[in-house]
N, C-alpha and C. Protein backbone atom coordinates (compact mmCIF):
# COMPACT_ATOMS: atom_id res chain seq x y z
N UNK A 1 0.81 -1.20 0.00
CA UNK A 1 0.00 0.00 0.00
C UNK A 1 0.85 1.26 0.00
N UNK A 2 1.77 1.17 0.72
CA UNK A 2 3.51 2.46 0.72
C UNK A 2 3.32 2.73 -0.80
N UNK A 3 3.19 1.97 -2.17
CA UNK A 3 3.50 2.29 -3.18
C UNK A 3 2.23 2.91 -3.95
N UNK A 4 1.59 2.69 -3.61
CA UNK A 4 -0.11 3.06 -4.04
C UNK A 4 0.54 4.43 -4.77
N UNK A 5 1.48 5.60 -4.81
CA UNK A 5 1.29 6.52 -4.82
C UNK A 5 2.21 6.58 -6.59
N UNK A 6 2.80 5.37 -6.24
CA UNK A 6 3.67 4.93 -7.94
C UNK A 6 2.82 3.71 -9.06
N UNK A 7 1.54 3.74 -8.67
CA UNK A 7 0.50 2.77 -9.19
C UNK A 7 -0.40 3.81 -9.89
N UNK A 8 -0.85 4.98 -10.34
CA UNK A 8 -1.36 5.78 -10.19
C UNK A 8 -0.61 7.05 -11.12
N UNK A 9 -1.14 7.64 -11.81
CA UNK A 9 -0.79 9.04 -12.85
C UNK A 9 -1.37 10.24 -12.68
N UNK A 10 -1.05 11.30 -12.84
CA UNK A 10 -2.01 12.24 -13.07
C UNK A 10 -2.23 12.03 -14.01
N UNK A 11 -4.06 12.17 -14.43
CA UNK A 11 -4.46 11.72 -16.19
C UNK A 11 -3.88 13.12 -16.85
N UNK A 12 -3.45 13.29 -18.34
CA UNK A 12 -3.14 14.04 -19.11
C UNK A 12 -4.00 13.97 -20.17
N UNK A 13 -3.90 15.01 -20.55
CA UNK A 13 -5.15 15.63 -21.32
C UNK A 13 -6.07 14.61 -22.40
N UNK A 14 -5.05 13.47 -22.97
CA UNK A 14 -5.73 12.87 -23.74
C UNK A 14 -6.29 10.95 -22.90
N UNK A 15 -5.96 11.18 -21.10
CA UNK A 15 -6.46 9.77 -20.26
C UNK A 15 -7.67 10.43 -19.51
N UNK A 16 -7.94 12.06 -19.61
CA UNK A 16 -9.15 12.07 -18.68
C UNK A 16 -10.40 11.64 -18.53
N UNK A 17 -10.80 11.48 -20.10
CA UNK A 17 -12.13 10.99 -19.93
C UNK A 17 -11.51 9.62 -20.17
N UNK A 18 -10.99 8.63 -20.41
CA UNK A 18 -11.03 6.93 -20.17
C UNK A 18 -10.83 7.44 -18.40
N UNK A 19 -10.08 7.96 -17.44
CA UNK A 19 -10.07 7.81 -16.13
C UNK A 19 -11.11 8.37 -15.44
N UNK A 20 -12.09 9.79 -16.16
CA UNK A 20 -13.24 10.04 -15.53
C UNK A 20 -14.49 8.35 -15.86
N UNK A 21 -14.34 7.78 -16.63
CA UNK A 21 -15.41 6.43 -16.88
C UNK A 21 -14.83 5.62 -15.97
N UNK A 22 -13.67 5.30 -15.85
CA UNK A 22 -13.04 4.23 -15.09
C UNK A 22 -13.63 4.52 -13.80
N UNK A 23 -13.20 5.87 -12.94
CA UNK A 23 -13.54 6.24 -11.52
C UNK A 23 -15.05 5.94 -11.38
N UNK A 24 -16.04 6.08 -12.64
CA UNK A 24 -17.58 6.42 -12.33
C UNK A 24 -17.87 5.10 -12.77
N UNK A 25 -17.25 4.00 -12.95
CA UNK A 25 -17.97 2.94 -12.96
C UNK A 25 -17.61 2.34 -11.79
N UNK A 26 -16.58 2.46 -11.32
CA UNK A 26 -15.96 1.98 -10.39
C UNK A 26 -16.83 2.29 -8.97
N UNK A 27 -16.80 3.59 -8.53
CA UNK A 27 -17.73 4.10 -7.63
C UNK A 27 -19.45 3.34 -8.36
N UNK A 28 -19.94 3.12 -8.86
CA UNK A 28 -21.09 2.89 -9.70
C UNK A 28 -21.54 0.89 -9.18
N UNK A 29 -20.33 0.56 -9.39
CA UNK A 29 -20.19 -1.24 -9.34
C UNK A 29 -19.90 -1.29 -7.60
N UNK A 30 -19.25 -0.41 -6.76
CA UNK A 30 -18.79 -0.32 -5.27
C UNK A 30 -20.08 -0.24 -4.61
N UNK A 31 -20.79 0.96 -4.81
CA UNK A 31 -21.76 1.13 -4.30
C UNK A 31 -22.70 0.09 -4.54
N UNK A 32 -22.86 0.14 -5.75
CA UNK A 32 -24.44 -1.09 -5.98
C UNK A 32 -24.10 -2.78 -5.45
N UNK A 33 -22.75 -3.07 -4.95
CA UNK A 33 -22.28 -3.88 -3.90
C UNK A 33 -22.67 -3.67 -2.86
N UNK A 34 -22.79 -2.71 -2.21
CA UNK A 34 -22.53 -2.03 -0.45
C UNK A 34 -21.28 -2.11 -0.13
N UNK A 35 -20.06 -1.73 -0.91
CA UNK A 35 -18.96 -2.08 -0.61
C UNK A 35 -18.27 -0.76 -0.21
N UNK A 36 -18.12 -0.58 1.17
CA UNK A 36 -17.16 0.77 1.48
C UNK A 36 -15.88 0.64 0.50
N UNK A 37 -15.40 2.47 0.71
CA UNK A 37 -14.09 2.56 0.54
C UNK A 37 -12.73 1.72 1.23
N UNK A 38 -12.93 1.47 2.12
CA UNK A 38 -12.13 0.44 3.00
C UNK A 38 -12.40 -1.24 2.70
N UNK A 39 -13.69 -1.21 2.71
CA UNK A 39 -13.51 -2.79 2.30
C UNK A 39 -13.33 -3.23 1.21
N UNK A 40 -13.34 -2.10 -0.02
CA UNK A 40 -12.25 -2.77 -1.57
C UNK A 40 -11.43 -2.35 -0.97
N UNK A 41 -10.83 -1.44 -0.45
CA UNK A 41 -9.50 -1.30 0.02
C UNK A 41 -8.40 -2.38 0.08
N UNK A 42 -9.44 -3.05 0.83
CA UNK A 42 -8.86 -4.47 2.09
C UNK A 42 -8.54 -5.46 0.94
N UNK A 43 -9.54 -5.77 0.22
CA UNK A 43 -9.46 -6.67 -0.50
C UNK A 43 -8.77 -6.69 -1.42
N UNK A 44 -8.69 -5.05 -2.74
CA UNK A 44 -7.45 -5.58 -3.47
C UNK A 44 -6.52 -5.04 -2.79
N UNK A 45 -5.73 -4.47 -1.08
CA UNK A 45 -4.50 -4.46 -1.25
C UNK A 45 -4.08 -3.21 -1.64
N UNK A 46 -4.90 -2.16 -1.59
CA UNK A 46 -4.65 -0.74 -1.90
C UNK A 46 -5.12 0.57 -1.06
N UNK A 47 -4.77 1.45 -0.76
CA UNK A 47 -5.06 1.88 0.01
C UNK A 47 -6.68 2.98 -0.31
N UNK A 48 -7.17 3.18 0.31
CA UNK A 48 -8.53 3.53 0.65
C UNK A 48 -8.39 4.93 -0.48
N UNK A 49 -7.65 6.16 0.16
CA UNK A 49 -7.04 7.44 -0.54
C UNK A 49 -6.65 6.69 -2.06
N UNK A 50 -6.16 5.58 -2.43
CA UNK A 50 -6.19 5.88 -3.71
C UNK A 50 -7.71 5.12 -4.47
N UNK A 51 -8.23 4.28 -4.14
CA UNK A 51 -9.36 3.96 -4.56
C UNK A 51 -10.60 5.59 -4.61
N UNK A 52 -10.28 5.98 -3.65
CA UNK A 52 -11.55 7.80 -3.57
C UNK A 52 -10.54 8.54 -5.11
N UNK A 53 -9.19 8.41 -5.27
CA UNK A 53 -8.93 9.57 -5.62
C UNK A 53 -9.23 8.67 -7.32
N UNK A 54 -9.34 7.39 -7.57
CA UNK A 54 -9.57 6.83 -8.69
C UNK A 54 -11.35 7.11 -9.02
N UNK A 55 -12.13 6.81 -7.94
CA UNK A 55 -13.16 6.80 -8.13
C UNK A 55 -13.42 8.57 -8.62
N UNK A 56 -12.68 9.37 -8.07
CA UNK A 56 -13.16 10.96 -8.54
C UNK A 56 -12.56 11.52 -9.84
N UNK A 57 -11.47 10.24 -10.12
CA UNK A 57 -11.30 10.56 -11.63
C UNK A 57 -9.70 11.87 -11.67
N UNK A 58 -9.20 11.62 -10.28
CA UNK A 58 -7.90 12.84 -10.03
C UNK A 58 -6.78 11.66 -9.93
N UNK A 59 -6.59 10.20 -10.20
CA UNK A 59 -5.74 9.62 -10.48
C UNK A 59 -6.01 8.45 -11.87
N UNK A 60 -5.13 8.68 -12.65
CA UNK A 60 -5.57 7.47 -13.98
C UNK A 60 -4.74 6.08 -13.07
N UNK A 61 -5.37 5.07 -13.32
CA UNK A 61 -4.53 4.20 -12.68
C UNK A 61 -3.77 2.92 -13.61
N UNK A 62 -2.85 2.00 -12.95
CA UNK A 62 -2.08 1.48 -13.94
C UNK A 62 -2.61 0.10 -14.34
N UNK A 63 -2.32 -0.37 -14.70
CA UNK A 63 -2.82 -1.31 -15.56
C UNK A 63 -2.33 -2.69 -14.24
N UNK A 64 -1.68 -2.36 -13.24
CA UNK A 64 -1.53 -3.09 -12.34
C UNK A 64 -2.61 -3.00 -11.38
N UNK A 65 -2.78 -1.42 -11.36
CA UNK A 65 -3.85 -1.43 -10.24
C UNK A 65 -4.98 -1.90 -10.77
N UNK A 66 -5.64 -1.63 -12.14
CA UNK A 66 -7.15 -2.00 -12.79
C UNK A 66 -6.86 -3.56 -12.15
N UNK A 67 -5.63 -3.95 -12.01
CA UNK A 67 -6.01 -5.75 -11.88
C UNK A 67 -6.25 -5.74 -10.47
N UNK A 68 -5.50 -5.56 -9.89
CA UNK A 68 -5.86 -5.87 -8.26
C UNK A 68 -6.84 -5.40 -8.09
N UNK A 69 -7.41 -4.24 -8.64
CA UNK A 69 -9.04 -3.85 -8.19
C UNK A 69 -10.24 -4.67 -8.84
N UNK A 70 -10.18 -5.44 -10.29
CA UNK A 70 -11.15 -5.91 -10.72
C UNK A 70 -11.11 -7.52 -10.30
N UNK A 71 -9.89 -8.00 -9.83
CA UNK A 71 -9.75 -9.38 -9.25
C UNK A 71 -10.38 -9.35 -8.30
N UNK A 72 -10.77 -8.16 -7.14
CA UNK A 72 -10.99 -7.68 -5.95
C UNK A 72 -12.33 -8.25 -6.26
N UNK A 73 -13.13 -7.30 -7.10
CA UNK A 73 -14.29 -7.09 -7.37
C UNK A 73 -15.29 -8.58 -8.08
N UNK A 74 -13.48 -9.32 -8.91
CA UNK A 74 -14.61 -9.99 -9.89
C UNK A 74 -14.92 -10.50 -10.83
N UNK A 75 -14.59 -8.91 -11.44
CA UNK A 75 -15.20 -8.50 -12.51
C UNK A 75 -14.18 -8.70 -13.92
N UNK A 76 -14.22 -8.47 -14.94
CA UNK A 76 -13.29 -8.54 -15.94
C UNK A 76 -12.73 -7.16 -16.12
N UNK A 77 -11.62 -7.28 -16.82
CA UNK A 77 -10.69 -6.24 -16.44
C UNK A 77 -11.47 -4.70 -17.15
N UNK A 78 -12.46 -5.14 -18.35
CA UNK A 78 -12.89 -3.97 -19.33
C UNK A 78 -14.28 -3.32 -18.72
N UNK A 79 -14.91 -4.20 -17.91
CA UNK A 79 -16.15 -3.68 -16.67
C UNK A 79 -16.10 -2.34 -16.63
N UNK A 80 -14.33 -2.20 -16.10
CA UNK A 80 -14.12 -0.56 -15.35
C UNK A 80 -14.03 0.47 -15.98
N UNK A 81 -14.26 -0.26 -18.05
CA UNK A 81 -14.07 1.01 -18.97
C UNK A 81 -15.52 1.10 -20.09
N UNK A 82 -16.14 0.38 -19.35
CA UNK A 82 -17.83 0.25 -19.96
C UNK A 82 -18.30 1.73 -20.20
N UNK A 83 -19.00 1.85 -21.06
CA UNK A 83 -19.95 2.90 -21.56
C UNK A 83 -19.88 3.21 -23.21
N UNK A 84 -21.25 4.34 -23.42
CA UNK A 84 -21.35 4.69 -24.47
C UNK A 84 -22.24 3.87 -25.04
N UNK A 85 -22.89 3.81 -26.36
CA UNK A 85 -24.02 3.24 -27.04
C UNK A 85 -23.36 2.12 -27.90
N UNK A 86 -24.52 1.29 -28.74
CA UNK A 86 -24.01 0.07 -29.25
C UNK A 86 -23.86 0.28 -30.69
N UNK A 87 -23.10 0.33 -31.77
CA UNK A 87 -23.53 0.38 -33.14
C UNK A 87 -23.09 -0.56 -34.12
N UNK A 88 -23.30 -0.84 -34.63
CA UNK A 88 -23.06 -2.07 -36.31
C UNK A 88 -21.78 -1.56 -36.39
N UNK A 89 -21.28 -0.84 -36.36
CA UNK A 89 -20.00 -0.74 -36.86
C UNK A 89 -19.16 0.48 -36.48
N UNK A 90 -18.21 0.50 -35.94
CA UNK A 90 -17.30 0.86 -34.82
C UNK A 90 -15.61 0.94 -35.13
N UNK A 91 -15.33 2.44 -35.18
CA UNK A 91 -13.51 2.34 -35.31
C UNK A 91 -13.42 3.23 -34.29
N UNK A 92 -11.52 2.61 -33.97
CA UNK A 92 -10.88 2.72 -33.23
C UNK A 92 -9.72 3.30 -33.60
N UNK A 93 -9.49 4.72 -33.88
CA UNK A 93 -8.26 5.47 -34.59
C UNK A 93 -6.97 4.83 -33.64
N UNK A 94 -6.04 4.73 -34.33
CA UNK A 94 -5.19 4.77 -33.34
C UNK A 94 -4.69 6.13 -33.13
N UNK A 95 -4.95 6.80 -33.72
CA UNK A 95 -4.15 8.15 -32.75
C UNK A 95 -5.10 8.80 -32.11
N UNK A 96 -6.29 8.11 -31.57
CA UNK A 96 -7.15 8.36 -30.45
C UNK A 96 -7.35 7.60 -29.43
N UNK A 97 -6.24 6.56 -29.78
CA UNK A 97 -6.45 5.48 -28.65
C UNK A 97 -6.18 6.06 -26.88
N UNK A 98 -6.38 5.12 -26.03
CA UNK A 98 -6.36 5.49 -24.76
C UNK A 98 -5.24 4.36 -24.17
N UNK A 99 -4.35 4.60 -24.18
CA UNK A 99 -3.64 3.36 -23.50
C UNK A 99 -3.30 3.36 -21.98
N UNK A 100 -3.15 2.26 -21.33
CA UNK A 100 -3.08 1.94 -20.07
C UNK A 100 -1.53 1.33 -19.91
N UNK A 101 -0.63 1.89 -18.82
CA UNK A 101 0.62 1.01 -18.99
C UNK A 101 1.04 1.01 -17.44
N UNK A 102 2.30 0.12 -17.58
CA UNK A 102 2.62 -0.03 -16.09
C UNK A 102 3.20 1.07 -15.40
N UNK A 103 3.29 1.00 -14.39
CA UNK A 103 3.76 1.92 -13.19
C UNK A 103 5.30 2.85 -13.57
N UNK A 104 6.12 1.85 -14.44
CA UNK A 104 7.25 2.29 -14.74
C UNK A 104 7.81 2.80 -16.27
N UNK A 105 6.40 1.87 -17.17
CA UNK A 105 5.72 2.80 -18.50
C UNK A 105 6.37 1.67 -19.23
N UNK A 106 6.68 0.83 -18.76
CA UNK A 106 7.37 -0.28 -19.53
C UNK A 106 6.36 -1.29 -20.25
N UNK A 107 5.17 -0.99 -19.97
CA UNK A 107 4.46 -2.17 -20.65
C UNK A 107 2.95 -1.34 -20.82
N UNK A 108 2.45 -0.88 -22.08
CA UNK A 108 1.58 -0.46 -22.50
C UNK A 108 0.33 -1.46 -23.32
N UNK A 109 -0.94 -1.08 -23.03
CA UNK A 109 -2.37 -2.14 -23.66
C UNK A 109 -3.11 -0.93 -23.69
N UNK A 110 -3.59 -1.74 -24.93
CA UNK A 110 -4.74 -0.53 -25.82
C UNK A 110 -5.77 -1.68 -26.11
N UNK A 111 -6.88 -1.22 -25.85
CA UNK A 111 -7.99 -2.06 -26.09
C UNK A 111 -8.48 -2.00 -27.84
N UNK A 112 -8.80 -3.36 -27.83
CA UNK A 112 -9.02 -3.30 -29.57
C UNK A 112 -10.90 -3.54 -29.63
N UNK A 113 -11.50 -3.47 -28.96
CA UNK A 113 -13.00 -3.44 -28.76
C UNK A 113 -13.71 -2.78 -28.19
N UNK A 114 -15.15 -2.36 -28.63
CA UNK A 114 -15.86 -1.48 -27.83
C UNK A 114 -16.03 -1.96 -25.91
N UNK A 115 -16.81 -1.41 -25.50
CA UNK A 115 -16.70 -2.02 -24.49
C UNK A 115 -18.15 -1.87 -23.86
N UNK A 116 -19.23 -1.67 -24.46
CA UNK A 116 -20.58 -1.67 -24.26
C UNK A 116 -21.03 -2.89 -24.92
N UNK A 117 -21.98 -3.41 -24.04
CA UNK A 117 -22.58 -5.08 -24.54
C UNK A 117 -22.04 -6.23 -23.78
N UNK A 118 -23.26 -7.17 -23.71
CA UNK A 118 -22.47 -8.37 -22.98
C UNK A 118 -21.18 -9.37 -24.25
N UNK A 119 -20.15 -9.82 -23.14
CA UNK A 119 -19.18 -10.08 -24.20
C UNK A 119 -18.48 -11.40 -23.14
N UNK A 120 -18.00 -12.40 -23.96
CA UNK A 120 -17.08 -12.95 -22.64
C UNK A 120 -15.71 -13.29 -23.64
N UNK A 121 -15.14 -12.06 -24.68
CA UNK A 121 -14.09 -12.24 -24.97
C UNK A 121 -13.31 -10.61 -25.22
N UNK A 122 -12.12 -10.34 -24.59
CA UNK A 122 -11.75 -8.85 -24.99
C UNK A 122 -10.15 -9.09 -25.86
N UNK A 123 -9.79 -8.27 -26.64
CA UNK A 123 -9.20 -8.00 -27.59
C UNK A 123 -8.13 -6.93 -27.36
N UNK A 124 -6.92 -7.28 -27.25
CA UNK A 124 -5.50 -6.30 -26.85
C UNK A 124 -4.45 -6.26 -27.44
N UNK A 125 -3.67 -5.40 -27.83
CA UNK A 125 -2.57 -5.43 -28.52
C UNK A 125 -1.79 -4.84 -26.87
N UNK A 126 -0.66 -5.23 -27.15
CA UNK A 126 0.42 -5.49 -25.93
C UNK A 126 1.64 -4.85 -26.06
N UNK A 127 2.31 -3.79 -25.93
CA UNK A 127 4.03 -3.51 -26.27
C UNK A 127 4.61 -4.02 -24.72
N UNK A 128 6.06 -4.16 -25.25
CA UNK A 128 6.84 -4.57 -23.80
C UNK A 128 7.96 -4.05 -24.52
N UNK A 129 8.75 -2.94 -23.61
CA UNK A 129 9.78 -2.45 -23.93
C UNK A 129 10.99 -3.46 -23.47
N UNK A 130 12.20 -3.47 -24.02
CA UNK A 130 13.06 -3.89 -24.15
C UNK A 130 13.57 -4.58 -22.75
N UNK A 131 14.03 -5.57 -22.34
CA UNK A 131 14.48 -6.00 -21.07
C UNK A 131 14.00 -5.86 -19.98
N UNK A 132 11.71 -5.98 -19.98
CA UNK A 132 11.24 -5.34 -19.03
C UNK A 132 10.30 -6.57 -18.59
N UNK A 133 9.94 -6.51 -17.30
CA UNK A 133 8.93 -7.70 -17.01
C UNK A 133 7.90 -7.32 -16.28
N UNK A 134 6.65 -7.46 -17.04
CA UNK A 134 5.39 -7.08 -16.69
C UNK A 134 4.41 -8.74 -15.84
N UNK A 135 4.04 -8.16 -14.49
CA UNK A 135 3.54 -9.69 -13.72
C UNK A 135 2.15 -9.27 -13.51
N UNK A 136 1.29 -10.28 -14.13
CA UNK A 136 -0.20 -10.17 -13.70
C UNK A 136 -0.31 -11.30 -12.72
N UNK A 137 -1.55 -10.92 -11.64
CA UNK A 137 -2.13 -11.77 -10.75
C UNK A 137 -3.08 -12.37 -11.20
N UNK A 138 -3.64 -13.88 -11.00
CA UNK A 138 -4.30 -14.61 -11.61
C UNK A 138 -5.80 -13.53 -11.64
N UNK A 139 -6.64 -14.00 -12.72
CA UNK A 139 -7.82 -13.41 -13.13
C UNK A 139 -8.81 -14.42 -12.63
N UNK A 140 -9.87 -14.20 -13.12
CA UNK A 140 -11.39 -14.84 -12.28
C UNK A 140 -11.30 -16.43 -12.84
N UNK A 141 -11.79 -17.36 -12.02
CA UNK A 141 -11.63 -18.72 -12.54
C UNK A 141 -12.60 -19.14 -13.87
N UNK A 142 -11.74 -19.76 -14.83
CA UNK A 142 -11.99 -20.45 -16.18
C UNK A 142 -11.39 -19.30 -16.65
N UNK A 143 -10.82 -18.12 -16.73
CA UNK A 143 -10.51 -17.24 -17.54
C UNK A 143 -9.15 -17.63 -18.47
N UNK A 144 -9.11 -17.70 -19.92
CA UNK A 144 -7.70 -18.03 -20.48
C UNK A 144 -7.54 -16.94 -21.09
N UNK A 145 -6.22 -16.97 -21.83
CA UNK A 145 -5.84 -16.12 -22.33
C UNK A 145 -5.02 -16.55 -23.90
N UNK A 146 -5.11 -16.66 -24.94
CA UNK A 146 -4.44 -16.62 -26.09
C UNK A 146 -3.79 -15.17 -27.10
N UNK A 147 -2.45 -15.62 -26.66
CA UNK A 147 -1.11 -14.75 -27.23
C UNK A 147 -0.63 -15.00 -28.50
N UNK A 148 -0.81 -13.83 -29.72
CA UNK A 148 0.05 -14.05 -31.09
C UNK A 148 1.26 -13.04 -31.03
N UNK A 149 2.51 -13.75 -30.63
CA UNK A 149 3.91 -12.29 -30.75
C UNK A 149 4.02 -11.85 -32.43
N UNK A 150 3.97 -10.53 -32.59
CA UNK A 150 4.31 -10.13 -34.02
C UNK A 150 5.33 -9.68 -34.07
N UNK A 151 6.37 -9.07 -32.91
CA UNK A 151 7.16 -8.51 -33.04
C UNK A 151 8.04 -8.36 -31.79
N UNK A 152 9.24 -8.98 -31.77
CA UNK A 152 10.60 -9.30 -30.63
C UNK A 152 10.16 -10.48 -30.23
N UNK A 153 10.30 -10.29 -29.42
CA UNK A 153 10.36 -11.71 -28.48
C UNK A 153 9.70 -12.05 -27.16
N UNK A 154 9.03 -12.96 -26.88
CA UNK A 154 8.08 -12.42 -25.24
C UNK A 154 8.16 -13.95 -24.98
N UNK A 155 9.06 -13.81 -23.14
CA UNK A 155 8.69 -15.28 -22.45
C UNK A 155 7.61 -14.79 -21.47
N UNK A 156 6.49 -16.04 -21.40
CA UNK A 156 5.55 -16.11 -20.49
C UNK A 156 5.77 -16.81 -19.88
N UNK A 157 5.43 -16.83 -18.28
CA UNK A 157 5.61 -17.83 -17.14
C UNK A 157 4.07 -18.02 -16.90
N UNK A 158 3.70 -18.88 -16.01
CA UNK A 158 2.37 -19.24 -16.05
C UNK A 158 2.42 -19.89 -14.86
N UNK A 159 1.98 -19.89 -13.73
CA UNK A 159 2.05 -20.84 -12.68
C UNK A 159 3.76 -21.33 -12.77
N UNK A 160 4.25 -22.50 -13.05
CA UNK A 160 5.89 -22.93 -12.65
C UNK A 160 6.44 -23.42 -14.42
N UNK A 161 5.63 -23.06 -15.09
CA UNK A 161 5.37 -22.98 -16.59
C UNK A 161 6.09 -21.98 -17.36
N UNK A 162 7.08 -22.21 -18.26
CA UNK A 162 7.88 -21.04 -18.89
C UNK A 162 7.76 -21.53 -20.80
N UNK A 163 7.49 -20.63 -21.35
CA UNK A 163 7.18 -20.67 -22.67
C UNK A 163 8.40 -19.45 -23.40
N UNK A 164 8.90 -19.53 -24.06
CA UNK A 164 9.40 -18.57 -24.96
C UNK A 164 9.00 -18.27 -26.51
N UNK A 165 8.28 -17.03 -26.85
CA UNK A 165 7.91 -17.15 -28.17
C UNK A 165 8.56 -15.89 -29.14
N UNK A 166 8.49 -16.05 -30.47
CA UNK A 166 9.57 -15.19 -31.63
C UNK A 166 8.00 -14.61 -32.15
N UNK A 167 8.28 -13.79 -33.17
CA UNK A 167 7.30 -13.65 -33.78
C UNK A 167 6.40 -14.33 -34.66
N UNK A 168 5.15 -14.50 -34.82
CA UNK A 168 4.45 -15.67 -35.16
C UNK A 168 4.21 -16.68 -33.99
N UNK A 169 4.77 -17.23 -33.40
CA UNK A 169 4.60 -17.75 -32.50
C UNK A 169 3.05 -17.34 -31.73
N UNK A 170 2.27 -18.57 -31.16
CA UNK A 170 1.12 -18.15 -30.72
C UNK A 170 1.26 -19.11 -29.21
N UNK A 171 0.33 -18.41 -28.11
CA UNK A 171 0.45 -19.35 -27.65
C UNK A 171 -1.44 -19.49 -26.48
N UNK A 172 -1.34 -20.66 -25.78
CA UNK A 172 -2.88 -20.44 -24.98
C UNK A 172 -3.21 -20.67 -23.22
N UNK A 173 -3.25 -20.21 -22.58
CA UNK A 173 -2.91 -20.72 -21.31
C UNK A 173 -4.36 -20.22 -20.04
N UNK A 174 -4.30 -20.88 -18.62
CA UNK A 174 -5.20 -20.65 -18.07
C UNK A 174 -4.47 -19.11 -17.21
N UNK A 175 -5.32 -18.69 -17.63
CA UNK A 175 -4.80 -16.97 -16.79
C UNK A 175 -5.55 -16.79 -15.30
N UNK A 176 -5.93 -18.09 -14.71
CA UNK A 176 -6.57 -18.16 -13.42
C UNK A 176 -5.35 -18.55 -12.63
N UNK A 177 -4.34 -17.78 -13.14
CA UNK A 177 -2.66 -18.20 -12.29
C UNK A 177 -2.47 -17.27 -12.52
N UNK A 178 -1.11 -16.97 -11.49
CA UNK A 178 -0.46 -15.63 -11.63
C UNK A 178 0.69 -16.35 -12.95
N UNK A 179 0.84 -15.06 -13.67
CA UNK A 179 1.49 -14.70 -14.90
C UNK A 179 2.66 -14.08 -15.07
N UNK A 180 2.92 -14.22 -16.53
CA UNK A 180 4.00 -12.66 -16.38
C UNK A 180 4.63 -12.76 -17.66
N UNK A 181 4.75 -11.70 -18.35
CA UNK A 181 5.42 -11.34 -19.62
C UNK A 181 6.78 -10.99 -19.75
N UNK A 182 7.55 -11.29 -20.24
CA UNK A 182 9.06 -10.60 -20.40
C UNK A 182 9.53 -10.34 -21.62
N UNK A 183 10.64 -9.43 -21.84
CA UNK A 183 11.26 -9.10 -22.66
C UNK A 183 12.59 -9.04 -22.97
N UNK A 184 13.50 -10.19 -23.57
CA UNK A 184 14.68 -10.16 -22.68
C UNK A 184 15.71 -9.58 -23.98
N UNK A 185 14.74 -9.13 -25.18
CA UNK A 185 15.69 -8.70 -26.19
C UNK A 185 15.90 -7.47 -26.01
N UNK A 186 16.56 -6.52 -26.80
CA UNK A 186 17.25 -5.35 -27.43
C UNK A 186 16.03 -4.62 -27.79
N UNK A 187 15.04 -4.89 -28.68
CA UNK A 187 14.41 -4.24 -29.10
C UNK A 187 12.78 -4.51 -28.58
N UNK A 188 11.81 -3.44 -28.58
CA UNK A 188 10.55 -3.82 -28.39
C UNK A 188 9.38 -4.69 -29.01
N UNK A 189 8.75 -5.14 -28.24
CA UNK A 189 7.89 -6.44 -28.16
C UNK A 189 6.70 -6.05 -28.24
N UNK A 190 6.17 -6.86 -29.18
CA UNK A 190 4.67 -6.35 -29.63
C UNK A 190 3.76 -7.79 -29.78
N UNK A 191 2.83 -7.89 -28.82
CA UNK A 191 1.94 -9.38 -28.94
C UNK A 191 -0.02 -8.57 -28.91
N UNK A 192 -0.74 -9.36 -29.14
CA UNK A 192 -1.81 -9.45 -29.28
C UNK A 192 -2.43 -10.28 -28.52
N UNK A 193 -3.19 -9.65 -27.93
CA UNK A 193 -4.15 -11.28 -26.90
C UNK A 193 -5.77 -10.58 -26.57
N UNK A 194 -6.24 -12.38 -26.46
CA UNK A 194 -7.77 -12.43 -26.47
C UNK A 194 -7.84 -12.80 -25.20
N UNK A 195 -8.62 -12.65 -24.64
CA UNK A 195 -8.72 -13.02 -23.09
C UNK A 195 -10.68 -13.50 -22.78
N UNK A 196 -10.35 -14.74 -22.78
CA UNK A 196 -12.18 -15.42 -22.37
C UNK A 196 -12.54 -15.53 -21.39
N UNK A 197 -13.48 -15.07 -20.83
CA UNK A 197 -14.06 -15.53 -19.54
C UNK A 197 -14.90 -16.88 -19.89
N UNK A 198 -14.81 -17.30 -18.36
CA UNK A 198 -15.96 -18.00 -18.53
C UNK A 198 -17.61 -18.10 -17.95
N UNK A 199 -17.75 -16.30 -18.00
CA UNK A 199 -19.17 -16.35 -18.16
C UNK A 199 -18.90 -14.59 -18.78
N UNK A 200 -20.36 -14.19 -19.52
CA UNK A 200 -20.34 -13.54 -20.89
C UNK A 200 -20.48 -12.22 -19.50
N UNK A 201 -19.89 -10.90 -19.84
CA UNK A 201 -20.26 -9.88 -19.00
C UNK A 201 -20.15 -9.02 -19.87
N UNK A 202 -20.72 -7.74 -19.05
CA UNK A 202 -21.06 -6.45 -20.29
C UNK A 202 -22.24 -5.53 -19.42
């Protein structure tokens, strides 16, 4: 919880509104729980002050914290970025994208799908900078995850499980374990992944 304060960004001009939706669903899914500020607190492991200052939309948070808070909760990781209407057909500029990255900026995800509607599959493109290791905590049970590397090199660990993949390389695993991505080349790493639940949310 000491670090809560390096988990956490000030949003900049182009994360405020993905972190004003994030905070207001978040407060939105807490409440319609009965769940105080303290008791998600407790549960994912973060301190109270940064869950209020996420929920008011005055911290963007990292792609570490969205996990410990939606594991907390539950929920799937895209829950906390829900909204907006449904339509037949839907783009995603990339130079309007919203990306989410780690604490130390070493590992950036951009969502490749809307995020309104029930769904039990989400869609990510992945960078991992050069010699960096990004660790997720296991996700909700039955949840997997399938990885295509297009570009460098990325070892995954998986529970006591170590995979190394090149580009092309694909790979499929249960993400109801703690995880973790690496990068042990020179240059940056670029993978793609689908992530299934196993029940449909939205």
């Amino acid at each position: 919880m000491l670090d809560d304060a390096l988990e956490a960004v000030k949003p900049d001009t182009s994360a405020d509104e993905l972190g004003e939706l994030i905070g207001a669903n978040l407060k939105r899914i807490r409440t319609k729980r009965g769940l105080s500020l303290e008791a998600l607190a407790k549960a994912a492991g973060v301190s109270r002050a940064m869950i209020g200052q996420i929920e008011t939309g005055r911290s963007m948070p990292t792609i570490g914290l969205l996990w410990k808070i939606t594991s907390a909760l539950d929920i799937p990781f895209s829950t906390l970025m829900g909204g907006g209407e449904r339509a037949n057909l839907r783009v995603m500029r990339a130079a309007d994208a919203k990306l989410l990255t780690s604490k130390d900026g070493s590992f950036t995800s951009r969502a490749l799908f809307p995020f309104e509607g029930d769904r039990k599959t989400e869609f990510y493109e992945l960078v991992v900078k050069p010699r960096s290791l990004e660790k997720a905590s296991a996700h909700a049970p039955g949840t997997v995850e399938n990885i295509v590397v297009t570009k460098g090199r990325i070892e995954i660990s998986v529970g006591t499980e170590h995979v190394a993949l090149d580009a092309g390389d694909a790979t499929w695993f249960n993400a109801d374990l703690p995880h973790s991505y690496a990068n042990p080349g020179d240059e940056e790493a670029v993978m793609y992944m689908v992530i299934t639940y196993a029940q449909s949310v939205g």
